[in-house]
Protein backbone atom coordinates (compact mmCIF):
# COMPACT_ATOMS: atom_id res chain seq x y z
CA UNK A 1 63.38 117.92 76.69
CA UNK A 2 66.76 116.87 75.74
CA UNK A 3 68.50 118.07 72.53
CA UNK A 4 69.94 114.88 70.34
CA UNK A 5 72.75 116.19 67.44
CA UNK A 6 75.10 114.88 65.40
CA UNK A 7 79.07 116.10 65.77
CA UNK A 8 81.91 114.61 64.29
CA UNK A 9 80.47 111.39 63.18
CA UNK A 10 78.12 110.46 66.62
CA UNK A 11 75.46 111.63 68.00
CA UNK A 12 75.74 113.76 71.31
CA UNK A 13 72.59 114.07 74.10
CA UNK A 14 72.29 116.92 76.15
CA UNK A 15 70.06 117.25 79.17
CA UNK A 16 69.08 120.48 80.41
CA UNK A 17 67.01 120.72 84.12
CA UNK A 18 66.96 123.25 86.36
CA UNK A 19 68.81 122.79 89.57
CA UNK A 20 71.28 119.80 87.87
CA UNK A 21 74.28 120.35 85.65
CA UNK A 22 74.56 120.13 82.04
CA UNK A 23 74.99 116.55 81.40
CA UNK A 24 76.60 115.73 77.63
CA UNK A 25 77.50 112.31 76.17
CA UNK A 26 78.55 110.76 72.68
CA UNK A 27 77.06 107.88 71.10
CA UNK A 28 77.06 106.03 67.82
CA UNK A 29 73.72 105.87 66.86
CA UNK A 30 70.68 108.03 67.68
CA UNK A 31 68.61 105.91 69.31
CA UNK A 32 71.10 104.97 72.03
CA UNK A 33 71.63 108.64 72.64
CA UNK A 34 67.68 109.36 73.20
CA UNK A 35 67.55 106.28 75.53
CA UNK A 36 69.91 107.46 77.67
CA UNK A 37 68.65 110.72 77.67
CA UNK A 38 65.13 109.13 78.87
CA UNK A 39 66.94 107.92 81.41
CA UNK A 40 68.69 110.86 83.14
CA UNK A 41 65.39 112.60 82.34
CA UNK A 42 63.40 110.37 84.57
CA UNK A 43 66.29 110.07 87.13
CA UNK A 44 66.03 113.42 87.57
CA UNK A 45 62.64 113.89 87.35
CA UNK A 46 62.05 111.42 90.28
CA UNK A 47 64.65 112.77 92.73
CA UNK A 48 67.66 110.24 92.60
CA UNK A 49 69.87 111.79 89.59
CA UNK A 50 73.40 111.71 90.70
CA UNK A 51 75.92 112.93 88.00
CA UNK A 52 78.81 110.64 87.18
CA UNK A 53 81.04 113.25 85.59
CA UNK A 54 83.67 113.17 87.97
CA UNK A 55 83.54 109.24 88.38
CA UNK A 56 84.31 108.96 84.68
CA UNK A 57 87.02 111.72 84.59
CA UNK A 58 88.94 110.06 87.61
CA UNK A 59 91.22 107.14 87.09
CA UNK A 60 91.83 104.63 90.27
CA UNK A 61 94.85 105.34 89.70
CA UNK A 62 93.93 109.23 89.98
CA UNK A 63 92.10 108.35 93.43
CA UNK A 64 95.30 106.36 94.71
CA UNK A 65 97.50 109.37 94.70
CA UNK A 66 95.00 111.39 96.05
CA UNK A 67 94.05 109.36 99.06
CA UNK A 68 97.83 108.62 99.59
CA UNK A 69 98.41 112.43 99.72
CA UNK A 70 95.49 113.49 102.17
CA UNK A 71 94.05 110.62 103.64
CA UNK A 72 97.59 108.27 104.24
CA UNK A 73 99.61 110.89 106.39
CA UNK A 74 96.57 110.83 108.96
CA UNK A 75 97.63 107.31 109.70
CA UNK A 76 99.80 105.69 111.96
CA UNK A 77 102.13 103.43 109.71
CA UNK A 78 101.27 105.46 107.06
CA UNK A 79 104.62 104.49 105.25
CA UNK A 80 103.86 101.07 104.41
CA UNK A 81 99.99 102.02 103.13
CA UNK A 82 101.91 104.81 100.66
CA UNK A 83 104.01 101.81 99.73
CA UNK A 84 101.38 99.59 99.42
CA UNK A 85 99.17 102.64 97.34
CA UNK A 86 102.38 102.45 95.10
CA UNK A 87 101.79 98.62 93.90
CA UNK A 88 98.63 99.31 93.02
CA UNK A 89 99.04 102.16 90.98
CA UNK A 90 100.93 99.84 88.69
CA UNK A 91 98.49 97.29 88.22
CA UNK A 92 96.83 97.29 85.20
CA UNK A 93 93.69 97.93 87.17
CA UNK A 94 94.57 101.17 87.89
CA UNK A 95 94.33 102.71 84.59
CA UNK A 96 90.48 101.95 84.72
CA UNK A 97 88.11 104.92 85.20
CA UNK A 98 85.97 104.81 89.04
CA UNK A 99 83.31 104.89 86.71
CA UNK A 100 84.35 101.62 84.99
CA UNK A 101 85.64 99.55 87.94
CA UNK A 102 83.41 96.22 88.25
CA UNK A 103 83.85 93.37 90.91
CA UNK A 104 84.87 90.92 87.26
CA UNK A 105 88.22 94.10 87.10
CA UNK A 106 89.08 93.49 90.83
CA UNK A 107 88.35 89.86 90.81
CA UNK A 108 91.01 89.69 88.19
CA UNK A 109 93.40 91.51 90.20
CA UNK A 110 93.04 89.12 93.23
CA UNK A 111 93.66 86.27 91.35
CA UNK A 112 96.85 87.56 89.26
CA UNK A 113 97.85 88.64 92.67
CA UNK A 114 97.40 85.23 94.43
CA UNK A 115 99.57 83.71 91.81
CA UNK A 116 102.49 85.47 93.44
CA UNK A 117 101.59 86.26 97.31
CA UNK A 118 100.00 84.93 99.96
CA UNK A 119 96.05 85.49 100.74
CA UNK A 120 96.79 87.87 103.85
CA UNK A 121 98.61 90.43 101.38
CA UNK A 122 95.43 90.30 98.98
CA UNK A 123 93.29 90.76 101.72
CA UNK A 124 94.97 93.66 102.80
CA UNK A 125 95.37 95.34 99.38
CA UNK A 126 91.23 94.29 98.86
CA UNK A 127 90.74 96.04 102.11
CA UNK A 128 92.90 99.50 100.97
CA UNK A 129 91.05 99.63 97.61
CA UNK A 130 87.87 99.17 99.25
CA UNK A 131 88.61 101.86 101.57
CA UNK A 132 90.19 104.46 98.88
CA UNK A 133 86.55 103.72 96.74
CA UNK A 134 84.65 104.41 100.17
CA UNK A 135 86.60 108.10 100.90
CA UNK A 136 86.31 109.02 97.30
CA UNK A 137 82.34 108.04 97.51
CA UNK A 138 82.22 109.95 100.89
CA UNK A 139 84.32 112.96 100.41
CA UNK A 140 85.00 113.87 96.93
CA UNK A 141 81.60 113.10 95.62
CA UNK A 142 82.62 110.51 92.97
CA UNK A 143 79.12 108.51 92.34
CA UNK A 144 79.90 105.00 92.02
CA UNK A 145 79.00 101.47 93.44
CA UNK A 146 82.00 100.12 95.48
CA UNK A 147 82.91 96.88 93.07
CA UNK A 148 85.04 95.54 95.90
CA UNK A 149 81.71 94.70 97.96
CA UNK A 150 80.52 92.12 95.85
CA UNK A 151 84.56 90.28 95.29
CA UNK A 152 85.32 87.34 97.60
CA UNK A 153 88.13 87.76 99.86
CA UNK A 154 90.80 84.56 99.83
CA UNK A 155 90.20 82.69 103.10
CA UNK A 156 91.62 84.42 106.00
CA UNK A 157 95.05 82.61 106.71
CA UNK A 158 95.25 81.18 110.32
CA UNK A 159 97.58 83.91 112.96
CA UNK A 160 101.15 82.28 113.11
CA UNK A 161 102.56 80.53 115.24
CA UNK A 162 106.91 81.03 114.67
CA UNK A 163 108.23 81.20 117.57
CA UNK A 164 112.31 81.22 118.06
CA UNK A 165 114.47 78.37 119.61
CA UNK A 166 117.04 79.03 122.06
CA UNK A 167 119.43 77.81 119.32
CA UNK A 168 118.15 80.22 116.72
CA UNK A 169 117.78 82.64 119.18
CA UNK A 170 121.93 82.57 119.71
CA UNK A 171 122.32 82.55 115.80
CA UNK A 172 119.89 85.33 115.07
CA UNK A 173 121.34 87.26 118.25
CA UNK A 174 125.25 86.62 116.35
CA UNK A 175 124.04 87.28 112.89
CA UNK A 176 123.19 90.91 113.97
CA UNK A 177 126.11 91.64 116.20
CA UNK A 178 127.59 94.79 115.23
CA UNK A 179 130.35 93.90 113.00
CA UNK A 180 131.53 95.18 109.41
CA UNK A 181 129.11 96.84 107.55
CA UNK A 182 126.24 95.91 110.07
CA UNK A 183 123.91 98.61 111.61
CA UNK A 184 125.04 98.56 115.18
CA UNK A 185 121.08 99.45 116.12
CA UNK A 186 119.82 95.93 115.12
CA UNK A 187 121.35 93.81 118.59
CA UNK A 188 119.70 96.29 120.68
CA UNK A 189 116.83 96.34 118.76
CA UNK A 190 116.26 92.56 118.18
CA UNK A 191 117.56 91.99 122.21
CA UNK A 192 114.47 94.70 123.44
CA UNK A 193 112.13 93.07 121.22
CA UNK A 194 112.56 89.57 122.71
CA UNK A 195 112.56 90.73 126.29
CA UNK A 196 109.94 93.07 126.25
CA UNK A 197 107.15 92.18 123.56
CA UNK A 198 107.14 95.62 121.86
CA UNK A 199 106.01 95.79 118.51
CA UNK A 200 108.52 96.89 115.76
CA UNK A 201 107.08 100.61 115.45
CA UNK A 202 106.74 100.88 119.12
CA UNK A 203 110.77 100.49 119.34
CA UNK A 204 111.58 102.88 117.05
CA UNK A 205 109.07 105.43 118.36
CA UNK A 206 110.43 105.43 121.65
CA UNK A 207 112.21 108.10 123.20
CA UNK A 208 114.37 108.93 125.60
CA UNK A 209 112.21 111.59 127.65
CA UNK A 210 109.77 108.57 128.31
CA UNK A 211 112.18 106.00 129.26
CA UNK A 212 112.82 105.69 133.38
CA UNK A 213 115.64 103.14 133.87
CA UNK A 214 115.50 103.73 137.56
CA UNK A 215 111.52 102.73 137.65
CA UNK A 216 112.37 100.36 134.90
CA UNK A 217 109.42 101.72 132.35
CA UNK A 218 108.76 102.95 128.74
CA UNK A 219 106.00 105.06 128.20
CA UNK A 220 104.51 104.71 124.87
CA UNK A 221 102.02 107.51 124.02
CA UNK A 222 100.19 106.43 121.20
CA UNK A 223 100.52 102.10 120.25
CA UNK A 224 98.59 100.30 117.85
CA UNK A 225 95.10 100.33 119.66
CA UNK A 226 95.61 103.44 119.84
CA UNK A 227 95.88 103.78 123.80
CA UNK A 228 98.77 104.88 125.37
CA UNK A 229 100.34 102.19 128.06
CA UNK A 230 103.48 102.13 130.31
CA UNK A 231 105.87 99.06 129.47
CA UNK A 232 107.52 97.26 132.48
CA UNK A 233 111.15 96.75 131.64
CA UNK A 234 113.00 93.61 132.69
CA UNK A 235 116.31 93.70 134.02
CA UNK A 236 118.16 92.21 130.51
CA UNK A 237 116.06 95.38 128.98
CA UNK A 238 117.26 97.90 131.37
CA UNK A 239 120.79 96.82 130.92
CA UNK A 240 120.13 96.87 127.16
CA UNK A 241 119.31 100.31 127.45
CA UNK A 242 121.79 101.30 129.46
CA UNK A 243 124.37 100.26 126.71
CA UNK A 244 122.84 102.62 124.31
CA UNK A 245 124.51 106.56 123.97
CA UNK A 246 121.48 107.75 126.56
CA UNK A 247 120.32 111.42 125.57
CA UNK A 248 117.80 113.25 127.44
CA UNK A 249 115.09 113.63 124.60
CA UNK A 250 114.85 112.15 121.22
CA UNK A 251 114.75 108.84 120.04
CA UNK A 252 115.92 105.80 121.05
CA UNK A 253 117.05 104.49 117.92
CA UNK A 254 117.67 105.92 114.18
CA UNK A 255 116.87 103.06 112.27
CA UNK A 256 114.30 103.40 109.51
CA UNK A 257 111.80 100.85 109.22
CA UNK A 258 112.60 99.60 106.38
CA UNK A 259 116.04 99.44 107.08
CA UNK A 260 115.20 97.15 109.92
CA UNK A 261 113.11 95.24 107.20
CA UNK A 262 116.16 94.35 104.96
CA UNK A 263 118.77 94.37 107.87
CA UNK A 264 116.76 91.48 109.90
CA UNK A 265 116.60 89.41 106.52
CA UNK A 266 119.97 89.83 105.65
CA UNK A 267 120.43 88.33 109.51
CA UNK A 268 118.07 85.35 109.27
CA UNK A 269 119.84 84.34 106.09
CA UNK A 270 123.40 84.73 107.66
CA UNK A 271 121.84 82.53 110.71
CA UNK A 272 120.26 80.24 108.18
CA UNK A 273 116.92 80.65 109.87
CA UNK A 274 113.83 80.25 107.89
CA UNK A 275 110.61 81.41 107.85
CA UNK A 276 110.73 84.31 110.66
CA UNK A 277 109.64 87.71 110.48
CA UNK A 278 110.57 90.59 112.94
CA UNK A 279 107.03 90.12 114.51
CA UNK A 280 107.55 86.71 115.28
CA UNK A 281 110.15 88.06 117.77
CA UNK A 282 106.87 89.98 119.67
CA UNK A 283 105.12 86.09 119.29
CA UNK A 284 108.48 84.69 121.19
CA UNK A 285 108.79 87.17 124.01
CA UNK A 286 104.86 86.83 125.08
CA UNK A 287 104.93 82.96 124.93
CA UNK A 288 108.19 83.39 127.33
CA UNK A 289 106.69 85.87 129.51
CA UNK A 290 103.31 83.51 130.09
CA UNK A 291 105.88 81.39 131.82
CA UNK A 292 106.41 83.88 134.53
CA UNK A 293 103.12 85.86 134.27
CA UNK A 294 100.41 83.14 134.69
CA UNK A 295 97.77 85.65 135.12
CA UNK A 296 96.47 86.72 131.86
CA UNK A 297 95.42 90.56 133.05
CA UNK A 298 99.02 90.93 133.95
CA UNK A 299 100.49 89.22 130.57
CA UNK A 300 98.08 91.62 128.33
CA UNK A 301 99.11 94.78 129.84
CA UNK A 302 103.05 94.00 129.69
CA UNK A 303 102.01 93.05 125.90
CA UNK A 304 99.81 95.78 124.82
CA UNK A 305 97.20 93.72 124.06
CA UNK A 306 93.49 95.12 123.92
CA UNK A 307 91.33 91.44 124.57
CA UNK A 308 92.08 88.40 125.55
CA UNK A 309 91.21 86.34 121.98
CA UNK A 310 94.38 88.94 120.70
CA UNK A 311 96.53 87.65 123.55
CA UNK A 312 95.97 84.02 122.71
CA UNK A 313 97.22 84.44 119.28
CA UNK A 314 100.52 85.16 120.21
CA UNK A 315 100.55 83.28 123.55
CA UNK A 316 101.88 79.82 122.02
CA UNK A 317 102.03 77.37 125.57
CA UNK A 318 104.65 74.50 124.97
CA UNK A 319 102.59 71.00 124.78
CA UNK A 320 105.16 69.40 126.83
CA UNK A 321 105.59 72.00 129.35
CA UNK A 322 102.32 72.11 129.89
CA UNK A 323 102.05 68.36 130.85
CA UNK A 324 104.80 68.13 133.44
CA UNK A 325 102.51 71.20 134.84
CA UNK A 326 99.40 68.75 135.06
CA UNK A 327 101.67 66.12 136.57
C-alpha cells in the first residue's frame, strides 16, 4: 500500500514493492498523489513498471554531451556530428527533461529551424536526435517514448546536380593557387579531387605508405561504405602527387577539414562562383570520367560507389552530348 503525506506544502506518494525501487513524487493535492500511486501500484503489480527516475533527472541536453563523449568518437566523421551535437545543445529544446520531450517540443524545433536552413540539415539533425533518444533508451536505461517517431520529416530535397564548367573550373583552379596568405594544400587538393572522384575525407586520410605512383594507385582502407577499395590514379593525378614533398609514411596533406571548409569558400567567392560545395567537385569528376568509362562496373569502382542508383546521382550525362551520341 502506498504511504500519501504532506511536506512542505504538497503532498508526497511513496510506493514501496519488493523487487522495484522506492519511487517518491510531489503533488498539490491529495487525490492526484493517490491516483498516481494506483497507478505505479498496478504497473507493477502486472509486470510492466519501468521507473522513470533517470528520464526525469536527465536533460537532452545532459544526453547530448554524453552521446557526443562515448558514442561520437566511434564514428567516422565524428567531428562534424560533435559539431552538429553542439547546435543542439543550444536550442531551447535542450533544456527539456527526456522525460518531458514530446513530438509538439521537436516539432517546434524543426520548424524554427526551417526558417533559417534548408530541409536536408533538419533532416539530419531529426535523424541525430532520434538516434541520441534511441542509445540513451538502449544503453543507459532512460525509459521514455522516442518523440521524434511520431514528427514529420521536411520532404527529402532532390541529390544535386552542380557540376563545374571548364570556365569555372580555371577560376576556381586560380582562386586557390598558392599565393599570399593562401594554404598552399588547397590546388593539390581541389586538382586530386576533380581528377580522381575522392571524397573530401578520403583526401585528407590518405597517406603516403598507401600511395604507389609507379602502379598509379591509392589505397584507401576504410571509405564511407565502409569497405576498403584501391583508387586508379590518372596521369594529371600522378603528376599532382608527384609535386607534393613525398614522405614515406604519413599523410598526404595537413589540412583540417574545416580549414578546407572556409578555405574553398573564401575561393568560390574570389572566383565569383556560386552555389558549389567541395562535394560538387566529386559530382564533376564522375560525370567526366562516364565519358571515358562507359561501363558502369568500371565507373563505380574508380568512384567508390556501393550500387548503381548511388552512381546515378552523381553521374550527370550532358543532354547534348548525349544526342550527337544517338546521331
Amino acid at each position: 500500500m502506498a504511504s500519501i503525506r504532506q511536506r512542505s506544502g504538497k503532498w508526497q506518494a511513496r510506493v514501496l514493492r519488493e523487487g522495484y525501487p522506492a519511487e517518491v513524487k510531489s503533488f498539490t493535492s491529495r487525490s492526484e498523489a493517490q491516483k498516481w500511486a494506483r497507478q505505479i501500484e498496478s504497473a507493477m503489480d502486472g509486470g510492466g513498471y519501468q521507473s522513470r527516475c533517470d528520464a526525469d533527472k536527465m536533460l537532452l541536453s545532459d544526453a547530448l554531451l554524453r552521446y557526443a563523449k562515448e558514442v561520437s568518437p566511434t564514428k567516422r566523421g565524428h567531428l562534424d556530428e560533435v559539431i552538429r551535437i553542439n547546435a543542439l545543445k543550444r536550442t531551447k529544446m535542450a533544456g527539456y527533461s527526456m522525460a518531458k520531450l514530446s513530438p509538439a517540443i521537436v516539432g517546434g524545433f524543426r520548424d524554427e529551424r526551417l526558417k533559417g536552413v534548408q530541409a536536408g540539415a533538419v533532416i539530419r539533425d531529426l535523424s541525430l536526435l532520434s538516434s541520441v533518444i534511441n542509445h540513451a533508451r538502449r544503453e543507459w536505461g532512460v525509459t521514455v517514448n522516442n518523440p521524434c517517431l511520431l514528427v514529420k520529416k521536411p520532404p527529402t530535397p532532390p541529390g544535386r546536380t552542380r557540376v563545374l564548367s571548364t570556365d569555372e573550373e580555371r577560376r576556381l583552379l586560380a582562386a586557390v593557387a598558392p599565393t599570399g596568405r593562401r594554404n598552399p594544400e588547397m590546388l593539390p587538393l581541389v586538382q586530386l579531387a576533380l581528377h580522381t572522384a575522392m571524397r573530401r575525407g578520403e583526401l585528407l586520410a590518405l597517406r603516403w605508405e598507401h600511395v604507389s605512383l609507379a602502379e598509379q594507385t591509392a589505397y584507401l582502407p576504410t571509405s564511407k561504405n565502409g569497405c576498403p577499395r584501391l583508387v586508379p590514379l590518372s596521369s594529371v593525378a600522378v603528376v599532382v602527387l608527384a609535386s607534393l614533398t613525398n614522405c614515406s609514411d604519413g599523410p598526404v596533406f595537413s589540412i583540417a577539414a574545416q580549414t578546407v571548409a572556409a578555405a574553398f569558400t573564401r575561393a568560390t567567392t574570389r572566383a565569383s562562383i556560386k552555389g558549389l560545395r567541395f562535394h560538387d567537385l566529386r559530382h564533376t569528376a564522375t560525370s567526366r570520367m562516364a565519358d571515358k568509362l562507359p561501363n558502369v562496373i568500371e565507373l563505380a569502382a574508380v568512384t567508390g560507389h556501393s550500387s548503381i542508383q548511388m552512381l546515378k546521382r552523381y553521374y550527370h550525362p550532358n543532354a547534348q552530348a548525349l544526342a550527337k551520341k544517338l546521331g
